[in-house]
PDB file of N, CA and C in Angstrom:
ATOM      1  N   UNK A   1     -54.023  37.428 105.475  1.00  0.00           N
ATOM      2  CA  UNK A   1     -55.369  37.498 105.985  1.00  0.00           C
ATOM      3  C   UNK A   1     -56.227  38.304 105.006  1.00  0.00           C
ATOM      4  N   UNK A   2     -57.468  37.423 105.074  1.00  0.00           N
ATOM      5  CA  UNK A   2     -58.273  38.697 103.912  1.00  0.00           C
ATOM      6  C   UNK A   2     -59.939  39.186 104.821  1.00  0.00           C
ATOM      7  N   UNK A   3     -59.604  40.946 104.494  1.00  0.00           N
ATOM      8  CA  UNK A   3     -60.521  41.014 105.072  1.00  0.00           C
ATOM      9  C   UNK A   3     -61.560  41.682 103.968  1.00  0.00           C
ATOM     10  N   UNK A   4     -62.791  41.832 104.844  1.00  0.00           N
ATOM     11  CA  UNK A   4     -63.758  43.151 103.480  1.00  0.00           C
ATOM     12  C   UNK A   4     -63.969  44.133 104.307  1.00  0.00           C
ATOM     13  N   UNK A   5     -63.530  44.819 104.688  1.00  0.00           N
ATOM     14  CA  UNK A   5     -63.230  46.163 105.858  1.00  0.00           C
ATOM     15  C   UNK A   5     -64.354  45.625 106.981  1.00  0.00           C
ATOM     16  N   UNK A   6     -64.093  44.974 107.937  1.00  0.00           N
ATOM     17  CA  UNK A   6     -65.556  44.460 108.787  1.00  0.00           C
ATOM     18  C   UNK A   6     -67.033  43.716 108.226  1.00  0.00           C
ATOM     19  N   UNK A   7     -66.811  43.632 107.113  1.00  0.00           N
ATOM     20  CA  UNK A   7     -68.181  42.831 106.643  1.00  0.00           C
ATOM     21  C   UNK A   7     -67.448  41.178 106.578  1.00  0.00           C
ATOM     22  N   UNK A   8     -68.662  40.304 106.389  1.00  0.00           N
ATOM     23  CA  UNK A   8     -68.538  39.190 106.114  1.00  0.00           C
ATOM     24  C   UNK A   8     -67.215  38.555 104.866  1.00  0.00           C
ATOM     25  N   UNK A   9     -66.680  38.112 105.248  1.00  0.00           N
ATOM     26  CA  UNK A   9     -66.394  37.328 103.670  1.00  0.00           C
ATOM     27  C   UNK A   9     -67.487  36.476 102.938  1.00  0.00           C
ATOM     28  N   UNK A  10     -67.746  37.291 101.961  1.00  0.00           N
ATOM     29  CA  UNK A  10     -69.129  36.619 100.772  1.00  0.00           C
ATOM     30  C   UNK A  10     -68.856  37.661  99.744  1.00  0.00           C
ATOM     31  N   UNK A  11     -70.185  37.011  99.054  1.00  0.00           N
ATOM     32  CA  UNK A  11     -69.675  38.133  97.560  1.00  0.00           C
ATOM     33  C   UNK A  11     -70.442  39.212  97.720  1.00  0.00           C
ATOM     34  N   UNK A  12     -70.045  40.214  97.410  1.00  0.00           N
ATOM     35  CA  UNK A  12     -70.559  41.544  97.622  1.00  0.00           C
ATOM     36  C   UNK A  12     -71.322  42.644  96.504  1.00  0.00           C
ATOM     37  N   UNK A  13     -72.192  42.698  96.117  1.00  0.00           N
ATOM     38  CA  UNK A  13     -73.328  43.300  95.623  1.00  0.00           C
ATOM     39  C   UNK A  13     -72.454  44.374  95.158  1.00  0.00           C
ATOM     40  N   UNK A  14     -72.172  45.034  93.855  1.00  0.00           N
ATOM     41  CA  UNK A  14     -72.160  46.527  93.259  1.00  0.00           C
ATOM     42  C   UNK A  14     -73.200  46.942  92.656  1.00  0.00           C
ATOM     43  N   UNK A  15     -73.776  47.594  93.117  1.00  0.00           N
ATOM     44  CA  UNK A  15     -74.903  48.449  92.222  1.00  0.00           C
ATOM     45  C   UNK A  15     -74.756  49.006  90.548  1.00  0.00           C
ATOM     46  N   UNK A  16     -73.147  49.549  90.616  1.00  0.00           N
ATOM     47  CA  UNK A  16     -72.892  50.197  89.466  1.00  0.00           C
ATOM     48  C   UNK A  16     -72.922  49.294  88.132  1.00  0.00           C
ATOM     49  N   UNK A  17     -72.504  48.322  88.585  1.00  0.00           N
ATOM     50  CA  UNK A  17     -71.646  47.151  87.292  1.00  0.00           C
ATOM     51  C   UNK A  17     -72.999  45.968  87.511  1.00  0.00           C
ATOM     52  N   UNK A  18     -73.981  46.320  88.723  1.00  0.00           N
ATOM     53  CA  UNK A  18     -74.928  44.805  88.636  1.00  0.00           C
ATOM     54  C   UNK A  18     -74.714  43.942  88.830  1.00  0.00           C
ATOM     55  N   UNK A  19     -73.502  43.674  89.825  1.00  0.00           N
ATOM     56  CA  UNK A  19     -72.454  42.430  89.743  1.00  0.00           C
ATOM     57  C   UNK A  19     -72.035  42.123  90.886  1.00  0.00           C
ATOM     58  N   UNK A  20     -72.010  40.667  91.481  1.00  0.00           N
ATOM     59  CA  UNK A  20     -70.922  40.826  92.998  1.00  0.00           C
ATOM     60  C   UNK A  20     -69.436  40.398  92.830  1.00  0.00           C
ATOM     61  N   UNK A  21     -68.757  40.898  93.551  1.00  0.00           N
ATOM     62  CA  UNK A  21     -67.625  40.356  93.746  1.00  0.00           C
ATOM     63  C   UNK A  21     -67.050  39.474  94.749  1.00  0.00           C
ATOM     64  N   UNK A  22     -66.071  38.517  94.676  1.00  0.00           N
ATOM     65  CA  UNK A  22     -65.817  37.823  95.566  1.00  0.00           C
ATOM     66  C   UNK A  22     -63.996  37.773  95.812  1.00  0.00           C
ATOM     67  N   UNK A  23     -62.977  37.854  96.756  1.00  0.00           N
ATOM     68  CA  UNK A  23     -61.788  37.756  96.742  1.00  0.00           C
ATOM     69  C   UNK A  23     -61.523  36.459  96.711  1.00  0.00           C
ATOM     70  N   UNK A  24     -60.798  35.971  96.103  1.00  0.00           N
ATOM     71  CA  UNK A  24     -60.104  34.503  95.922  1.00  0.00           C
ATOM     72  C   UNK A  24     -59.108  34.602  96.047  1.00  0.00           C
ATOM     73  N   UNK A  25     -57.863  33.537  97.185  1.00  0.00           N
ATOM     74  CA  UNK A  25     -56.447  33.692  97.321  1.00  0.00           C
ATOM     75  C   UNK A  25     -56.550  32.156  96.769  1.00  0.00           C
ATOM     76  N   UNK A  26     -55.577  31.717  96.170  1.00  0.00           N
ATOM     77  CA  UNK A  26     -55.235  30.448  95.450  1.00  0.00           C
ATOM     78  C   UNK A  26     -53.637  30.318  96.259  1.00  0.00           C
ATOM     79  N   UNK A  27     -53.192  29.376  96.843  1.00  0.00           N
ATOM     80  CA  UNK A  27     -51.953  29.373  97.703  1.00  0.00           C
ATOM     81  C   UNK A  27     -51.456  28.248  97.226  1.00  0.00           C
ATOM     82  N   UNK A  28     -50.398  27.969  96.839  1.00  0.00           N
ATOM     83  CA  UNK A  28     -49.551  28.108  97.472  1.00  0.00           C
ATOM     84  C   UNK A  28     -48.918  29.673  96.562  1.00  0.00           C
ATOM     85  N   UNK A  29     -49.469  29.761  95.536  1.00  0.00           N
ATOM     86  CA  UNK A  29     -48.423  30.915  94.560  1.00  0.00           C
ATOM     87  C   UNK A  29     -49.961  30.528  93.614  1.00  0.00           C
ATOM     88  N   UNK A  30     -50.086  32.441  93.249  1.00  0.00           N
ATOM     89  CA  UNK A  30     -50.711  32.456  92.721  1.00  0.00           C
ATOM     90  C   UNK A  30     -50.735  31.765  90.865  1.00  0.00           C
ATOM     91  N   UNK A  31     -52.295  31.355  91.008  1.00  0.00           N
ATOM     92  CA  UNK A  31     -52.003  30.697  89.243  1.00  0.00           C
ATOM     93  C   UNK A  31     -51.732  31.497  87.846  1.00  0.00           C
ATOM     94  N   UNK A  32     -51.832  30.605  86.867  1.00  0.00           N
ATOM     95  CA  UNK A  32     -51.430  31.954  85.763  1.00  0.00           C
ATOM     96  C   UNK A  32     -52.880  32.436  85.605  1.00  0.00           C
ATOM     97  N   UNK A  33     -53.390  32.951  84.230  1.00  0.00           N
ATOM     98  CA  UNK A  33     -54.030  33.562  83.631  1.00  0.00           C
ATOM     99  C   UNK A  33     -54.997  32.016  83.501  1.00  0.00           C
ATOM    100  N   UNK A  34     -54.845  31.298  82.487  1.00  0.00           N
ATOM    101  CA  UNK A  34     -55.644  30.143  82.282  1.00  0.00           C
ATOM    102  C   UNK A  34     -56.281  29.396  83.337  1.00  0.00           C
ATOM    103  N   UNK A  35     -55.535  29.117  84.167  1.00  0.00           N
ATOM    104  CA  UNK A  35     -55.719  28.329  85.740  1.00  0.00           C
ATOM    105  C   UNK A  35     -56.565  29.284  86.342  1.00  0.00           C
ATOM    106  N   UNK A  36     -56.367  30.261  86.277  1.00  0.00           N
ATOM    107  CA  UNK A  36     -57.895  31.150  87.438  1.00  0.00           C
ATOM    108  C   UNK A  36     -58.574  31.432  86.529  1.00  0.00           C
ATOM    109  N   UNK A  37     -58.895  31.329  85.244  1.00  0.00           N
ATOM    110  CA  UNK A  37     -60.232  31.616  84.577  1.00  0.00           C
ATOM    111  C   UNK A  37     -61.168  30.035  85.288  1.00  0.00           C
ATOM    112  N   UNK A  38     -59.837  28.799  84.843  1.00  0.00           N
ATOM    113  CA  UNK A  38     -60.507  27.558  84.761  1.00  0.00           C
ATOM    114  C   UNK A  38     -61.137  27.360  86.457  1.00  0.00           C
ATOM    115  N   UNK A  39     -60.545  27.851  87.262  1.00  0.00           N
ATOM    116  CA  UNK A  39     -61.019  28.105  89.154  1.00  0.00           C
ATOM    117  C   UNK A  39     -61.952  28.438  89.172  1.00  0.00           C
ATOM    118  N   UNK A  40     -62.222  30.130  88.697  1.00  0.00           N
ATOM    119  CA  UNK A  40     -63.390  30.469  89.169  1.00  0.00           C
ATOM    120  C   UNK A  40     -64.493  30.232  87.969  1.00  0.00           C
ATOM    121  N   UNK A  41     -64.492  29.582  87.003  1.00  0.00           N
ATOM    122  CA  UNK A  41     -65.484  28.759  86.561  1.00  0.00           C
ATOM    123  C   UNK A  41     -66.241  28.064  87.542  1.00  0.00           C
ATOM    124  N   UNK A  42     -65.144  27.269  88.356  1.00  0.00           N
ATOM    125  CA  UNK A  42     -65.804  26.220  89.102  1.00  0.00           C
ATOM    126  C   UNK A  42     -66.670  26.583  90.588  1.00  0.00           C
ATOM    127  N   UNK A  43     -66.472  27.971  90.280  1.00  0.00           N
ATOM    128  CA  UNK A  43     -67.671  28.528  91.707  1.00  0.00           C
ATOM    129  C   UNK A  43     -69.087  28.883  90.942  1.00  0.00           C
ATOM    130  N   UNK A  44     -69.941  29.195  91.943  1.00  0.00           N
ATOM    131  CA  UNK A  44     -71.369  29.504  91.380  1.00  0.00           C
ATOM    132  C   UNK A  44     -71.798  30.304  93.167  1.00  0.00           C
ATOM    133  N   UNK A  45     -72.683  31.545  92.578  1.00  0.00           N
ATOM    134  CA  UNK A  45     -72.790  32.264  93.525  1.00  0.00           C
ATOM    135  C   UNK A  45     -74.493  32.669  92.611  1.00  0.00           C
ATOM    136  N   UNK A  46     -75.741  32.247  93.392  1.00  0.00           N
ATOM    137  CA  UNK A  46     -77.087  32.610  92.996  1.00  0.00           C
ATOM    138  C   UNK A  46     -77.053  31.793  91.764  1.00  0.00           C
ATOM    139  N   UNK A  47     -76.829  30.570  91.710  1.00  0.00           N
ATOM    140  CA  UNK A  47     -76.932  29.708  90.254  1.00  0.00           C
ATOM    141  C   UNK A  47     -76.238  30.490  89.026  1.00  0.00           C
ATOM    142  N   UNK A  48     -75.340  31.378  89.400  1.00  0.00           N
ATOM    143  CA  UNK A  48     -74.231  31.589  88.737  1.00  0.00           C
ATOM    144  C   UNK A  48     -72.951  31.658  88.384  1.00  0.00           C
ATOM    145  N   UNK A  49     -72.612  30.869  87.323  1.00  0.00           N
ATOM    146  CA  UNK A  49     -71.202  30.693  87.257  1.00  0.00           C
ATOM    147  C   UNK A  49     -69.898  31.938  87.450  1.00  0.00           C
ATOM    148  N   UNK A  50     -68.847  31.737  88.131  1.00  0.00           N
ATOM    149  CA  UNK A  50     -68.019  32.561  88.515  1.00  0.00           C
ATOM    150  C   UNK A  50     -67.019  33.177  86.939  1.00  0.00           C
ATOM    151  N   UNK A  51     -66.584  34.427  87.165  1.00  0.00           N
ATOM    152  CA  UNK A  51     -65.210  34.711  86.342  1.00  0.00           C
ATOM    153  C   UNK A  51     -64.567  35.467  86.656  1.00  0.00           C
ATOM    154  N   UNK A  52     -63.459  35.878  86.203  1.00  0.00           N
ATOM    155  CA  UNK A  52     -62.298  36.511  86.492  1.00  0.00           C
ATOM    156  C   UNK A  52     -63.302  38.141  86.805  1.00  0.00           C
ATOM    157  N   UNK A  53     -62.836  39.161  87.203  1.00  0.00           N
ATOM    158  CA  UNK A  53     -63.699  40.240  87.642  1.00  0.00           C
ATOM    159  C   UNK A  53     -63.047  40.961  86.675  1.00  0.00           C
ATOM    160  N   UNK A  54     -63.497  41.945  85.914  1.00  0.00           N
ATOM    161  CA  UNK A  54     -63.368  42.794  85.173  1.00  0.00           C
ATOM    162  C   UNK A  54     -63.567  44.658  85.381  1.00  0.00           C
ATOM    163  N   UNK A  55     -62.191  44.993  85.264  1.00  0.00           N
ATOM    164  CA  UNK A  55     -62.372  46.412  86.260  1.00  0.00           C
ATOM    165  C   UNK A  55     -62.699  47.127  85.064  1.00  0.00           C
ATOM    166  N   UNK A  56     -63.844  47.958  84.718  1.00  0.00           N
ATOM    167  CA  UNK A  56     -63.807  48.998  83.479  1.00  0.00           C
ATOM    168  C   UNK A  56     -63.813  50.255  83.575  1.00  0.00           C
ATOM    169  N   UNK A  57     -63.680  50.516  85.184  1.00  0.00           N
ATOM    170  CA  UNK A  57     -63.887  52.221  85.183  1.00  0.00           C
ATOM    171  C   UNK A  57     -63.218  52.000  86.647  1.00  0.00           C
ATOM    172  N   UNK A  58     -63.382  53.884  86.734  1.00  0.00           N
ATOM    173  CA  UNK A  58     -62.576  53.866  88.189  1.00  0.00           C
ATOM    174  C   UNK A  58     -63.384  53.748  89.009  1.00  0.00           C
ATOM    175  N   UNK A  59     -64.917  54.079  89.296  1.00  0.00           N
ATOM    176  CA  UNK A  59     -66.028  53.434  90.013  1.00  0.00           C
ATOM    177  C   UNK A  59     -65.776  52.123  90.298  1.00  0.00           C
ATOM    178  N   UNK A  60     -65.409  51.174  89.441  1.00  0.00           N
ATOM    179  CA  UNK A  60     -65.651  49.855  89.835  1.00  0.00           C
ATOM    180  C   UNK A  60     -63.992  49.297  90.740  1.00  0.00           C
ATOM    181  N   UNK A  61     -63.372  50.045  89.955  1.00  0.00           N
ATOM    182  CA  UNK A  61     -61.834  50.371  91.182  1.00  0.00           C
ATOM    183  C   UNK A  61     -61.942  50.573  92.411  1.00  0.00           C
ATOM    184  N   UNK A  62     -62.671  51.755  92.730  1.00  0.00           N
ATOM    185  CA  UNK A  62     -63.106  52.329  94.018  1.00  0.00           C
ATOM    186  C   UNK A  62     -63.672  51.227  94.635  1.00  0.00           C
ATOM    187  N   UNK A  63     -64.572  50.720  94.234  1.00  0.00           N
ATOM    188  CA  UNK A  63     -65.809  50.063  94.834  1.00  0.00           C
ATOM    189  C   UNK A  63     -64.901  48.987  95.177  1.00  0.00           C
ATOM    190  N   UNK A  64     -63.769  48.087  94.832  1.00  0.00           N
ATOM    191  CA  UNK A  64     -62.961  47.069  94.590  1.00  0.00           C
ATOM    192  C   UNK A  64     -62.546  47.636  95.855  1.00  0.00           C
ATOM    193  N   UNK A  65     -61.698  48.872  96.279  1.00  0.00           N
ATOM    194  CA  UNK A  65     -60.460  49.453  97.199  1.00  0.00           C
ATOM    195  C   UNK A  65     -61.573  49.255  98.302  1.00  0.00           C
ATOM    196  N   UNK A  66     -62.637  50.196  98.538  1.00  0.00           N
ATOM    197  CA  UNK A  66     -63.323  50.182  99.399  1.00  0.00           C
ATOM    198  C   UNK A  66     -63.883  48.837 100.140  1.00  0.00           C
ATOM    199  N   UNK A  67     -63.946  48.072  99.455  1.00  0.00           N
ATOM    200  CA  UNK A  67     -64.453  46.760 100.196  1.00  0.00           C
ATOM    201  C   UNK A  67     -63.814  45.499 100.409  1.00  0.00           C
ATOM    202  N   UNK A  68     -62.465  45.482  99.843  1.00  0.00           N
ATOM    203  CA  UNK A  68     -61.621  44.331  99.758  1.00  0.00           C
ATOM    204  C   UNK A  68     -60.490  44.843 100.518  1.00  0.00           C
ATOM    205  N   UNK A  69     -59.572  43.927 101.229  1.00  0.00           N
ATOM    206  CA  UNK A  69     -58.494  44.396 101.609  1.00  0.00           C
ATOM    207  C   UNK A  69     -58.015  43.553 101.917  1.00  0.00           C
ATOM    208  N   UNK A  70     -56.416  43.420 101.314  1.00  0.00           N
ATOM    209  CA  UNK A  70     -55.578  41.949 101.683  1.00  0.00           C
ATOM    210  C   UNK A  70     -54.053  42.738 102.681  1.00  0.00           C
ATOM    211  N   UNK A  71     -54.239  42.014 103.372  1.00  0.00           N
ATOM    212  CA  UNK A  71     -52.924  42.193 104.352  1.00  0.00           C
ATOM    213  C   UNK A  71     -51.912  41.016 104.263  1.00  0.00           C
ATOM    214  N   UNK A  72     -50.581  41.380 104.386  1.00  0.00           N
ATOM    215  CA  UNK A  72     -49.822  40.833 104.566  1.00  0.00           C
ATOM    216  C   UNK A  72     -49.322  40.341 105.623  1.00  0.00           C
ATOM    217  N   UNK A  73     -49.333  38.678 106.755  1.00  0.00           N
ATOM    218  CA  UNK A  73     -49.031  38.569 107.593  1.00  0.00           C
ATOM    219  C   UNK A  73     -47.515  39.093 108.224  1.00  0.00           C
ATOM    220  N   UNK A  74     -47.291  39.042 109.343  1.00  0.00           N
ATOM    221  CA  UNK A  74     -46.133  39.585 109.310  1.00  0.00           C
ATOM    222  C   UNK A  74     -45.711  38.569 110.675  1.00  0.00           C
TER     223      UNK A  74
END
């Protein structure tokens, strides 16, 4: 199950980085490296094309922990 701690699933606005983020589960088993660049190419969020998310600091870590959260069914 994926949640964003009580908010919507959509992409979510960071102030720090200027950027939203979005969680993507790809099932059956996640893809390699090439295959999810070539995926989230194929989204567009505000007439913009998607990419892999890029963590460069621990702000943008935080901001990642704080608003995303994947659980494991059980």
């Amino acid at each position: 199950m994926i949640t964003t701690r009580g908010k919507p699933i959509a992409p979510i606005y960071n102030p720090h980085t200027k950027s939203y983020f979005e969680l993507r589960i790809v099932l059956p088993r996640p893809p390699n490296w090439m295959t999810a660049v070539r995926f989230a190419r194929t989204k567009f969020f505000k007439r913009t094309r998607g990419r892999l998310a890029v963590v460069k600091d621990l702000e943008t870590h935080s901001f990642l922990k704080a608003n995303f959260e994947l659980k494991e069914e059980s």
